[in-house]
PDB file of N, CA and C in Angstrom:
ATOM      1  N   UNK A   1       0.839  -1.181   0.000  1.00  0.00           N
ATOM      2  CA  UNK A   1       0.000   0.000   0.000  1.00  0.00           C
ATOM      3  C   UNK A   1       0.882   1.243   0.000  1.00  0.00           C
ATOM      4  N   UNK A   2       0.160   2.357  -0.680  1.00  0.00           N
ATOM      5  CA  UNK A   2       1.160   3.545  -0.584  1.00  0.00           C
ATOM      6  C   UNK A   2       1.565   3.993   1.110  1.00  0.00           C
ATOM      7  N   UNK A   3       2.771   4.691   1.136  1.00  0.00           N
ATOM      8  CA  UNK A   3       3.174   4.839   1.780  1.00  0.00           C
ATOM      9  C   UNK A   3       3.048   6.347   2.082  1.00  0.00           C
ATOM     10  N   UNK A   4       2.583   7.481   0.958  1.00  0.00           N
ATOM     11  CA  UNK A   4       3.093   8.567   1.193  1.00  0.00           C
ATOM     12  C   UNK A   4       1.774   9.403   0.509  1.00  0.00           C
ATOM     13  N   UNK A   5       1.446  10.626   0.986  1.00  0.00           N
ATOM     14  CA  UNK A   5       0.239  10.984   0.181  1.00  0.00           C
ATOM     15  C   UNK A   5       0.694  11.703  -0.975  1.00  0.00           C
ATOM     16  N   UNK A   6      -0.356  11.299  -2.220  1.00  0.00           N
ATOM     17  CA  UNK A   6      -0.754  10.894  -3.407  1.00  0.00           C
ATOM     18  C   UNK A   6       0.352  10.309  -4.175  1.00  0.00           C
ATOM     19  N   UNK A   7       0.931   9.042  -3.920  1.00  0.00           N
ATOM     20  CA  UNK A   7       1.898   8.641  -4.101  1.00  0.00           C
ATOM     21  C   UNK A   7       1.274   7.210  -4.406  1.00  0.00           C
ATOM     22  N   UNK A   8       2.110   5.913  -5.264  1.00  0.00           N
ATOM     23  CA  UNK A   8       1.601   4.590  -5.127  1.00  0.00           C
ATOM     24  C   UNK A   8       2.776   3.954  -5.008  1.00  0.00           C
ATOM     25  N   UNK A   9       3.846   4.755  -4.398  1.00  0.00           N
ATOM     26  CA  UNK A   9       5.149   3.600  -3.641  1.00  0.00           C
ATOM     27  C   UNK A   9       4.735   2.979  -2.246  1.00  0.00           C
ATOM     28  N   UNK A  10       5.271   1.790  -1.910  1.00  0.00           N
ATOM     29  CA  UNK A  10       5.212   1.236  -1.159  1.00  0.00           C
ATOM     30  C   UNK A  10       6.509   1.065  -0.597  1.00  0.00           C
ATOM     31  N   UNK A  11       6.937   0.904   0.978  1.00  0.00           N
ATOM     32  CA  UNK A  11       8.323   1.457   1.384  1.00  0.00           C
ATOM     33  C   UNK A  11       9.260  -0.302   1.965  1.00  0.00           C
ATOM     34  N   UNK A  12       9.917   0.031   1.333  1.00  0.00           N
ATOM     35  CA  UNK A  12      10.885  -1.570   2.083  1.00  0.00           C
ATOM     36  C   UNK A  12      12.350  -1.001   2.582  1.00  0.00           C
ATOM     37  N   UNK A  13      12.167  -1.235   3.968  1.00  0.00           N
ATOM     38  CA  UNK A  13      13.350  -0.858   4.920  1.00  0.00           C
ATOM     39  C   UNK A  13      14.982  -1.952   4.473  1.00  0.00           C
ATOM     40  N   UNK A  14      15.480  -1.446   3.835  1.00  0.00           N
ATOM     41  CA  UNK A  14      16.558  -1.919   3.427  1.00  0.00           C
ATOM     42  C   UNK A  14      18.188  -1.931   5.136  1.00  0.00           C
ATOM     43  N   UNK A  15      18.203  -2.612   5.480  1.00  0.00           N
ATOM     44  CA  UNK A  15      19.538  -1.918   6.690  1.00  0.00           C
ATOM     45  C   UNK A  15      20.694  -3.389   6.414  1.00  0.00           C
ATOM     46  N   UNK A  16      21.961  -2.569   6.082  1.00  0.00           N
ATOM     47  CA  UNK A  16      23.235  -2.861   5.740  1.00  0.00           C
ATOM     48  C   UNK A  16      24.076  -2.367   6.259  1.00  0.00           C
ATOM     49  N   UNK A  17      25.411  -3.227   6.074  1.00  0.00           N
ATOM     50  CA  UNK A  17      27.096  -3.083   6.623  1.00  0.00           C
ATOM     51  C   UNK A  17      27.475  -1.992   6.007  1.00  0.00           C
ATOM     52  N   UNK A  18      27.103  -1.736   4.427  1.00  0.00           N
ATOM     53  CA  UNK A  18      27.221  -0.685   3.248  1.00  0.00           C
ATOM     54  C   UNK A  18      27.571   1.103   3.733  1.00  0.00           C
ATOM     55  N   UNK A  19      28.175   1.428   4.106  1.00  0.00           N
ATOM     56  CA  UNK A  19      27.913   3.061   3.951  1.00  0.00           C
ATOM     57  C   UNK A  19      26.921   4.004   3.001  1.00  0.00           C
ATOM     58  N   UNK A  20      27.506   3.377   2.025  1.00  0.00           N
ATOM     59  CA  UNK A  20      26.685   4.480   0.505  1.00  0.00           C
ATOM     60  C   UNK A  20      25.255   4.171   0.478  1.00  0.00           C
ATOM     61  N   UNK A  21      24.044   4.916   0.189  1.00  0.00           N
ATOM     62  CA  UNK A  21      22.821   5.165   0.069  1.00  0.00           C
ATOM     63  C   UNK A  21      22.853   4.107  -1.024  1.00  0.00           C
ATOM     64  N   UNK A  22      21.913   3.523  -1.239  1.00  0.00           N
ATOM     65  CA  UNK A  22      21.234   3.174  -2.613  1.00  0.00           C
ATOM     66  C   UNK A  22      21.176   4.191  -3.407  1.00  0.00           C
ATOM     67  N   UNK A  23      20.886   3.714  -5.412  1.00  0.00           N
ATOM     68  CA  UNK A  23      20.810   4.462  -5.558  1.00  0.00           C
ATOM     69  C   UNK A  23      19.205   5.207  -5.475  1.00  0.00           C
ATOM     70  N   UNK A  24      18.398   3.711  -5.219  1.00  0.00           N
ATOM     71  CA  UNK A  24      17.154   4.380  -5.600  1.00  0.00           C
ATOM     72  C   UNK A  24      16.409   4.634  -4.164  1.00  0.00           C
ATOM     73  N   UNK A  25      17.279   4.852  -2.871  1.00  0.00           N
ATOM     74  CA  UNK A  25      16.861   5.364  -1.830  1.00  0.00           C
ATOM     75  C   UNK A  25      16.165   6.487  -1.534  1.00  0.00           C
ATOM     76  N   UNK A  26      14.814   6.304  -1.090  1.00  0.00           N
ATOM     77  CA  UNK A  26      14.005   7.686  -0.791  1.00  0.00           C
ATOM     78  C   UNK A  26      14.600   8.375   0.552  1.00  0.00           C
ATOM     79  N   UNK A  27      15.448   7.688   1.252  1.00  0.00           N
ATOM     80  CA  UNK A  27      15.768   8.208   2.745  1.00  0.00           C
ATOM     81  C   UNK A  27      16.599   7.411   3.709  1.00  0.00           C
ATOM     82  N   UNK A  28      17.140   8.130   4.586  1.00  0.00           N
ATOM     83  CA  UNK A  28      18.303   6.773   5.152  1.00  0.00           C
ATOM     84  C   UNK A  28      18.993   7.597   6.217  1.00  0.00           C
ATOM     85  N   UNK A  29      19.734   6.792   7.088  1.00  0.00           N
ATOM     86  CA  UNK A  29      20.460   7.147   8.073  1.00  0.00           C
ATOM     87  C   UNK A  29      21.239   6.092   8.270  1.00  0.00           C
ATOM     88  N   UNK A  30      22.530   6.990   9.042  1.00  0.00           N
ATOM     89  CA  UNK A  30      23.306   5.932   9.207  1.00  0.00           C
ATOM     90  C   UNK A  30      23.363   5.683  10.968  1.00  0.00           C
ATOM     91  N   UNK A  31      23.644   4.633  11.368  1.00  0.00           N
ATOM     92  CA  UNK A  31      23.195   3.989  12.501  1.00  0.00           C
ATOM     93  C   UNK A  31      24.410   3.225  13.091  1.00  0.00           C
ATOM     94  N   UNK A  32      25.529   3.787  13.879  1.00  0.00           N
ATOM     95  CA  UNK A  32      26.259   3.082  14.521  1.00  0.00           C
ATOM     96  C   UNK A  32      27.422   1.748  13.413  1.00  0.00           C
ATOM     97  N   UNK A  33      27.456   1.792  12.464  1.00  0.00           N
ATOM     98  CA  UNK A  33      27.943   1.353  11.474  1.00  0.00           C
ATOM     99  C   UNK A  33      27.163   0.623  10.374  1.00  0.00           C
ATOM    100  N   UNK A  34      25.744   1.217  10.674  1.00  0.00           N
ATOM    101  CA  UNK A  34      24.366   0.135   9.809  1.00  0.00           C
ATOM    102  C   UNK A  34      24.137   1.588   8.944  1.00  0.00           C
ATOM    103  N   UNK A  35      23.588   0.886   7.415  1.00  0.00           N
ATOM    104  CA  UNK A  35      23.160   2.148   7.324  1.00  0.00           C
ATOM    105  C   UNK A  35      21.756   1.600   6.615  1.00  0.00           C
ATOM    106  N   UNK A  36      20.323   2.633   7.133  1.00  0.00           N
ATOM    107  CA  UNK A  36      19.236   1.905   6.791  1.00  0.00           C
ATOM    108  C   UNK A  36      18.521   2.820   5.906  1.00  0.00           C
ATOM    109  N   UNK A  37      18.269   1.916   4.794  1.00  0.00           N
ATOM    110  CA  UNK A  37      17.051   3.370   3.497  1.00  0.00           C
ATOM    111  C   UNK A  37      16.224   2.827   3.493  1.00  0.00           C
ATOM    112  N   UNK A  38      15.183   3.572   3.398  1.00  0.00           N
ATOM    113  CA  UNK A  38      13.743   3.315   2.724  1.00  0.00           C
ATOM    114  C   UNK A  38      13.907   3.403   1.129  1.00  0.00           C
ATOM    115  N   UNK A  39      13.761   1.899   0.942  1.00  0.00           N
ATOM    116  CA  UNK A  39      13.770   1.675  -0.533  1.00  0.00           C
ATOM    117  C   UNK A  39      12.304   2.055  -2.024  1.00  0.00           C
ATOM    118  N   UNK A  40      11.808   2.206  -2.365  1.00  0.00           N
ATOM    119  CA  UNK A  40      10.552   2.627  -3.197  1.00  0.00           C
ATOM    120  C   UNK A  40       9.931   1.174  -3.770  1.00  0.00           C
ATOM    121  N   UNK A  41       8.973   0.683  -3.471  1.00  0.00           N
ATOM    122  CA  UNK A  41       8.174  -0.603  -4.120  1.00  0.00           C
ATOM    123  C   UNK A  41       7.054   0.279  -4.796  1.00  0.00           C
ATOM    124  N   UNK A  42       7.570  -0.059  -6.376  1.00  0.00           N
ATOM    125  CA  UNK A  42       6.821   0.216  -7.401  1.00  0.00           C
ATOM    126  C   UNK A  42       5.771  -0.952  -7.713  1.00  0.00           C
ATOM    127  N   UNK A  43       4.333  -0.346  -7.722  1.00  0.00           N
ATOM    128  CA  UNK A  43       3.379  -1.280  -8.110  1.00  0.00           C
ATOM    129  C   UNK A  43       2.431  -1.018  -9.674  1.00  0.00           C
ATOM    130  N   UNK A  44       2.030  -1.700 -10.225  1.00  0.00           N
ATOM    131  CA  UNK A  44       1.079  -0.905 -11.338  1.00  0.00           C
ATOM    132  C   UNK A  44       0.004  -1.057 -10.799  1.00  0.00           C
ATOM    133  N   UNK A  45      -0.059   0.366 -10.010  1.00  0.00           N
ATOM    134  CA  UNK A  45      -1.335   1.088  -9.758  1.00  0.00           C
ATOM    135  C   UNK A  45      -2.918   0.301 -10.303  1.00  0.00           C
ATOM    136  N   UNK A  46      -3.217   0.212 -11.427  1.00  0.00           N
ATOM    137  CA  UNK A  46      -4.470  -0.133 -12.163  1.00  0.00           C
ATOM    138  C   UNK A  46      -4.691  -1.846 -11.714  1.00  0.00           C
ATOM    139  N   UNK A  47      -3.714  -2.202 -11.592  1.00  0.00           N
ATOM    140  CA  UNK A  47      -3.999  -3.898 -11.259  1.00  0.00           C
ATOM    141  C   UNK A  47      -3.900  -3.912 -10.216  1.00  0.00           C
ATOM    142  N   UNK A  48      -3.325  -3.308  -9.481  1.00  0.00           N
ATOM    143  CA  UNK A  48      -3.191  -3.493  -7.809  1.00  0.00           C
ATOM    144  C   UNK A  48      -4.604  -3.523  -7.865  1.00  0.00           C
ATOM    145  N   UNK A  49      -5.545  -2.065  -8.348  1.00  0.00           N
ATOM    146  CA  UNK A  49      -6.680  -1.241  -7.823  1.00  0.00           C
ATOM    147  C   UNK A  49      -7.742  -2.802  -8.519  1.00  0.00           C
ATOM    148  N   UNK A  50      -7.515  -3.255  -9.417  1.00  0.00           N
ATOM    149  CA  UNK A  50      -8.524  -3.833 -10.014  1.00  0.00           C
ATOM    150  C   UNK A  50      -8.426  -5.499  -9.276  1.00  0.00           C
ATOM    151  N   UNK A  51      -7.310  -5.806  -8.649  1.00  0.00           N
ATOM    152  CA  UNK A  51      -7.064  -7.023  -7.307  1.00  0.00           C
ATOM    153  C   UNK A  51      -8.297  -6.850  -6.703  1.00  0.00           C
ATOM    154  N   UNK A  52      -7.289  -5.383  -5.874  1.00  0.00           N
ATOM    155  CA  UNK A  52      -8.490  -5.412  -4.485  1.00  0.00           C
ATOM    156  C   UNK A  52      -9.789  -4.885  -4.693  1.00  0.00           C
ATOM    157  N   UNK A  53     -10.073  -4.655  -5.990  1.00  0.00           N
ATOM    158  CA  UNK A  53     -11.903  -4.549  -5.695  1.00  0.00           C
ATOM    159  C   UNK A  53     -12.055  -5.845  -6.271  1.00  0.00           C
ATOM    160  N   UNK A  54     -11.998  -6.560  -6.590  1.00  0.00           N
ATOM    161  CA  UNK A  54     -12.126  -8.307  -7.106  1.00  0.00           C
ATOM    162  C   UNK A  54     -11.995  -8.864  -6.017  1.00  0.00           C
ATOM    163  N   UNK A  55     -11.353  -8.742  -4.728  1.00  0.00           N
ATOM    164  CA  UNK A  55     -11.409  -9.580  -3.688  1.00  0.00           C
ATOM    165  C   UNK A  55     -12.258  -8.694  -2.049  1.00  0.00           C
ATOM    166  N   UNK A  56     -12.303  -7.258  -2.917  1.00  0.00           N
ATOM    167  CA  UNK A  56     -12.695  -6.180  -1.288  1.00  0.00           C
ATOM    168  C   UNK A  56     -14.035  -5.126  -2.487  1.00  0.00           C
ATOM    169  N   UNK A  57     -14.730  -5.567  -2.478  1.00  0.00           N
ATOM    170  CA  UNK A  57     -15.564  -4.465  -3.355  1.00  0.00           C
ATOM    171  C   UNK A  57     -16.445  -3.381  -2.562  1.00  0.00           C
ATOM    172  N   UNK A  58     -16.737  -2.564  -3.134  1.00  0.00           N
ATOM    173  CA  UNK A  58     -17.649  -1.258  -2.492  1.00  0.00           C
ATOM    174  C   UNK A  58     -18.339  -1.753  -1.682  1.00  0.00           C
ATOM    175  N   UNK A  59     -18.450  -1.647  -0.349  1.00  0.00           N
ATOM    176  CA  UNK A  59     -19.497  -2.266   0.484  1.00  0.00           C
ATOM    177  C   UNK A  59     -18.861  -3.053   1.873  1.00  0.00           C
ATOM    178  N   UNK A  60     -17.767  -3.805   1.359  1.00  0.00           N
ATOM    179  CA  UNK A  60     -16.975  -4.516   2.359  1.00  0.00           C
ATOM    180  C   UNK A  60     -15.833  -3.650   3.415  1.00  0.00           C
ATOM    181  N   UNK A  61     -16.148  -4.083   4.166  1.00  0.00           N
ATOM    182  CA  UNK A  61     -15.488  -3.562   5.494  1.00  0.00           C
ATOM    183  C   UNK A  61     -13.891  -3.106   4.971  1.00  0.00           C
ATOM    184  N   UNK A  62     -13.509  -4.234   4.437  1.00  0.00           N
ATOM    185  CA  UNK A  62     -12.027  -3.609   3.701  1.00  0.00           C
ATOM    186  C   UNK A  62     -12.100  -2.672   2.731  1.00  0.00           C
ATOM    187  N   UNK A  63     -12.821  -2.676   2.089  1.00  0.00           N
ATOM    188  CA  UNK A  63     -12.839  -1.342   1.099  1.00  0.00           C
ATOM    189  C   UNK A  63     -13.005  -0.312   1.926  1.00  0.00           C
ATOM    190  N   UNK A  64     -14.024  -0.199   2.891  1.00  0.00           N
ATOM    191  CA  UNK A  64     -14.013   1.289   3.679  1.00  0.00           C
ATOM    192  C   UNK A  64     -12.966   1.998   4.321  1.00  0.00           C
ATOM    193  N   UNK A  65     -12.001   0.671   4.650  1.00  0.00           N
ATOM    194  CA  UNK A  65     -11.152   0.807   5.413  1.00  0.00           C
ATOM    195  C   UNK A  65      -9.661   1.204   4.964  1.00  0.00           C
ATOM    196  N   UNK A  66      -9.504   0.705   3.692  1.00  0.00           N
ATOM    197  CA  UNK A  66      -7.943   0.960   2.668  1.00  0.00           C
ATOM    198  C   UNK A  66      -8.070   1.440   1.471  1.00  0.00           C
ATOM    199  N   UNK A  67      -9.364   1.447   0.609  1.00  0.00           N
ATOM    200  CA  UNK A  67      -9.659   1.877  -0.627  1.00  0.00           C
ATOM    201  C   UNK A  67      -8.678   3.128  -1.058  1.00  0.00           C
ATOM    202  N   UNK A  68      -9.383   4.517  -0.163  1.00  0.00           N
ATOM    203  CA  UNK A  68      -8.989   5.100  -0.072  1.00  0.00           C
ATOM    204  C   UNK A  68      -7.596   5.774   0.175  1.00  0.00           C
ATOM    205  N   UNK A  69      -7.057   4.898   0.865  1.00  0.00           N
ATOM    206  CA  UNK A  69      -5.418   4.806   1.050  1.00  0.00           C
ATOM    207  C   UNK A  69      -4.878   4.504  -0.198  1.00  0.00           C
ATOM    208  N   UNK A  70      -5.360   3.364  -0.793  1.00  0.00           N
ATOM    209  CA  UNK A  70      -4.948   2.582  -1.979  1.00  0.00           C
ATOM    210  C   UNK A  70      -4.689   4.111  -3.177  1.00  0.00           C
ATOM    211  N   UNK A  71      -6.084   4.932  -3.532  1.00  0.00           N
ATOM    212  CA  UNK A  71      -5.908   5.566  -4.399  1.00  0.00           C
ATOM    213  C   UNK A  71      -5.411   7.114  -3.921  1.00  0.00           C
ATOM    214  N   UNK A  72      -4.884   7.508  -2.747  1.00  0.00           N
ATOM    215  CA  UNK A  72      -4.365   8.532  -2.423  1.00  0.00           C
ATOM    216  C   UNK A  72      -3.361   8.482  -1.575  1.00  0.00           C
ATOM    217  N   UNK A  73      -3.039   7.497  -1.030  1.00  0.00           N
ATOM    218  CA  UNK A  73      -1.884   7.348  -0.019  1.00  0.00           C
ATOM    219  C   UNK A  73      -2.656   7.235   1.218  1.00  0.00           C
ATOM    220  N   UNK A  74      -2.114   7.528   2.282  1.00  0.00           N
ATOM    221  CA  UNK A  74      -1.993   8.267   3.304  1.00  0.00           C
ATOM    222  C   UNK A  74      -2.158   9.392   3.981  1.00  0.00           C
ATOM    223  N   UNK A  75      -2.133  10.331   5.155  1.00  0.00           N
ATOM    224  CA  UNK A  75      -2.292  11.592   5.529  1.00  0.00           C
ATOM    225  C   UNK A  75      -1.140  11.844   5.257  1.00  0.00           C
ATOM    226  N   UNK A  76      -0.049  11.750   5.485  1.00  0.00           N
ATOM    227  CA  UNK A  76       1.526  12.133   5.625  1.00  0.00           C
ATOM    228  C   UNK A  76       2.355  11.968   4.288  1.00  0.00           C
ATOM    229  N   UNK A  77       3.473  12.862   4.297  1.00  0.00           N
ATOM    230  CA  UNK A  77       4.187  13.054   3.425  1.00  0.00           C
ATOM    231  C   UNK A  77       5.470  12.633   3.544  1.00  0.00           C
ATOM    232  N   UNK A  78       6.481  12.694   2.679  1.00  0.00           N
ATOM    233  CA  UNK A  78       7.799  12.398   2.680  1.00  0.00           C
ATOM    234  C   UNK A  78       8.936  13.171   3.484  1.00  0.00           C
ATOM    235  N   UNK A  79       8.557  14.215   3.573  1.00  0.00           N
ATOM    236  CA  UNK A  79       8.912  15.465   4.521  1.00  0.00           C
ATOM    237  C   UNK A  79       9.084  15.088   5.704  1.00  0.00           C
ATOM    238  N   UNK A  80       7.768  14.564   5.853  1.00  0.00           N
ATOM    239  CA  UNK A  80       7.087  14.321   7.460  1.00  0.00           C
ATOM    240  C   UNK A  80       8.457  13.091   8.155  1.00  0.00           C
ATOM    241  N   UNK A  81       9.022  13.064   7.429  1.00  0.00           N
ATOM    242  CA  UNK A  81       9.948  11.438   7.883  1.00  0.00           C
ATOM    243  C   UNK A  81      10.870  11.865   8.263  1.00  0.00           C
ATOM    244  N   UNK A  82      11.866  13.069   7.708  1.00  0.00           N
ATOM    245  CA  UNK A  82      12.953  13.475   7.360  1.00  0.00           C
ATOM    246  C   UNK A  82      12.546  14.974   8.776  1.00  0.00           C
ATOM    247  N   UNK A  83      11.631  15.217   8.818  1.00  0.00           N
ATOM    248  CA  UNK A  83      11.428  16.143   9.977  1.00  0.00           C
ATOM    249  C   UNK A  83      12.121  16.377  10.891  1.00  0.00           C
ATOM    250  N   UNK A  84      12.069  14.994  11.486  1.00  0.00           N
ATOM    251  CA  UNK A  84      12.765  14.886  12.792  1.00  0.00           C
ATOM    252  C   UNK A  84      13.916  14.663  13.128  1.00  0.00           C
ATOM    253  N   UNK A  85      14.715  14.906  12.274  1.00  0.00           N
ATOM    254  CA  UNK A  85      16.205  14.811  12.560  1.00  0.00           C
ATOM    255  C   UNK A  85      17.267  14.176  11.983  1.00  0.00           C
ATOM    256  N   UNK A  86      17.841  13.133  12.384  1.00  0.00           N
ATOM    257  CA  UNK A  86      19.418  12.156  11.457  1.00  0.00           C
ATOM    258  C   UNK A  86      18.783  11.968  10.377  1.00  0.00           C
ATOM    259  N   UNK A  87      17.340  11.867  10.027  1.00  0.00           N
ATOM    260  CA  UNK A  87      17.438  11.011   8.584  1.00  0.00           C
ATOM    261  C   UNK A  87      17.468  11.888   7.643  1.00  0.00           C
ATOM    262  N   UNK A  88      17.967  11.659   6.461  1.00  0.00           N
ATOM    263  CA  UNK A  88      18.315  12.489   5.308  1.00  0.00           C
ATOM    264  C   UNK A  88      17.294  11.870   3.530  1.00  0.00           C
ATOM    265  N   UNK A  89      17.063  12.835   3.793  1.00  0.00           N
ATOM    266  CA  UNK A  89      15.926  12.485   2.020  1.00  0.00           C
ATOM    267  C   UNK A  89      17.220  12.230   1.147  1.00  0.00           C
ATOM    268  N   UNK A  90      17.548  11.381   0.348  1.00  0.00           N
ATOM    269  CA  UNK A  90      18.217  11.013  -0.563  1.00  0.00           C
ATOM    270  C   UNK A  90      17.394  10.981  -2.133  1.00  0.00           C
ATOM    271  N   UNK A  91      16.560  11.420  -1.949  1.00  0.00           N
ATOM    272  CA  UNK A  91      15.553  11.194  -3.730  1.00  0.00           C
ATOM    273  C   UNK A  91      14.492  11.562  -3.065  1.00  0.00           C
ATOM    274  N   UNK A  92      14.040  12.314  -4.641  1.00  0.00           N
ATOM    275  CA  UNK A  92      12.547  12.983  -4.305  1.00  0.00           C
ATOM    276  C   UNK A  92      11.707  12.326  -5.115  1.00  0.00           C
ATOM    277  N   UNK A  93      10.233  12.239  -4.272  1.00  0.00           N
ATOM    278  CA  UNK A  93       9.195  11.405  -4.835  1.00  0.00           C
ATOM    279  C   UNK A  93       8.833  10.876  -6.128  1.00  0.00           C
ATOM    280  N   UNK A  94       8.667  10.248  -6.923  1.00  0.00           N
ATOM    281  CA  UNK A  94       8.072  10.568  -8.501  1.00  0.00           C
ATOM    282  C   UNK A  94       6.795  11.473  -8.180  1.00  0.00           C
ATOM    283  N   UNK A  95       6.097  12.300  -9.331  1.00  0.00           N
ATOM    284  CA  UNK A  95       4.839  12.495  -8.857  1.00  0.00           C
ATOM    285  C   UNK A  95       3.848  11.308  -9.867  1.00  0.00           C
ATOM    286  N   UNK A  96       2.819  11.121  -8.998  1.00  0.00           N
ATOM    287  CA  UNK A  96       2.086  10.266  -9.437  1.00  0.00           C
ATOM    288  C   UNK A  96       1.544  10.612 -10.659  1.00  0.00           C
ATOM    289  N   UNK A  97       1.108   9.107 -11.410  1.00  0.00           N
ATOM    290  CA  UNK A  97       0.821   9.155 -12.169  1.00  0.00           C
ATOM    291  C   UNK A  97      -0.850   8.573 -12.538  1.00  0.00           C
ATOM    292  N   UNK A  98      -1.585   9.710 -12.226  1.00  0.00           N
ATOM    293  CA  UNK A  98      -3.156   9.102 -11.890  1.00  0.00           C
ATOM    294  C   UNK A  98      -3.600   8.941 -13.063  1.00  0.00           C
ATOM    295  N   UNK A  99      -4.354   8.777 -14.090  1.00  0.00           N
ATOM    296  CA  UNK A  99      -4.509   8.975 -15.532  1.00  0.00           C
ATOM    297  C   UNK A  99      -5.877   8.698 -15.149  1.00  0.00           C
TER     298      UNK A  99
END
């Protein structure tokens, strides 16, 4: 599920011996000799969306509950991560691509 609002990445915590960022790291810190990024999980949007109403359709408790997440993200942003301090944005968002 997205991770970020109006976004359709999904986030996989990558943590390594490695120093250097990924390259396709959205964010990262380094940690006592670990260094950990939030990596970007690219989905195609339209099949994800056309899954989960095939298994969660208008009406079902799960649709009320993630639909919406599904096609807008989240409340929070990418910003919002990097706010608070050591961690460092390494790459900026794609912007979505809603069609």
């Amino acid at each position: 599920m997205p991770n970020f609002r109006d976004t359709s990445l999904g986030v996989l915590t990558r943590i390594s011996v490695r120093a250097d960022a990924p390259l396709d790291s959205l964010y990262g810190i380094d940690l006592g000799g670990l260094r950990c990024d939030a990596l970007p999980i690219r989905l195609d949007e339209r099949a994800w969306q056309r899954r989960f109403l095939r298994n969660w359709p208008i009406g079902t408790d799960a649709h009320a509950s993630y639909f919406a997440r599904i096609m807008h993200g989240p409340d929070f942003e990418l910003t919002q991560v990097i706010a608070g301090g050591g961690v460092r944005q390494t790459a900026l968002l794609p912007q979505p691509s809603r069609d």
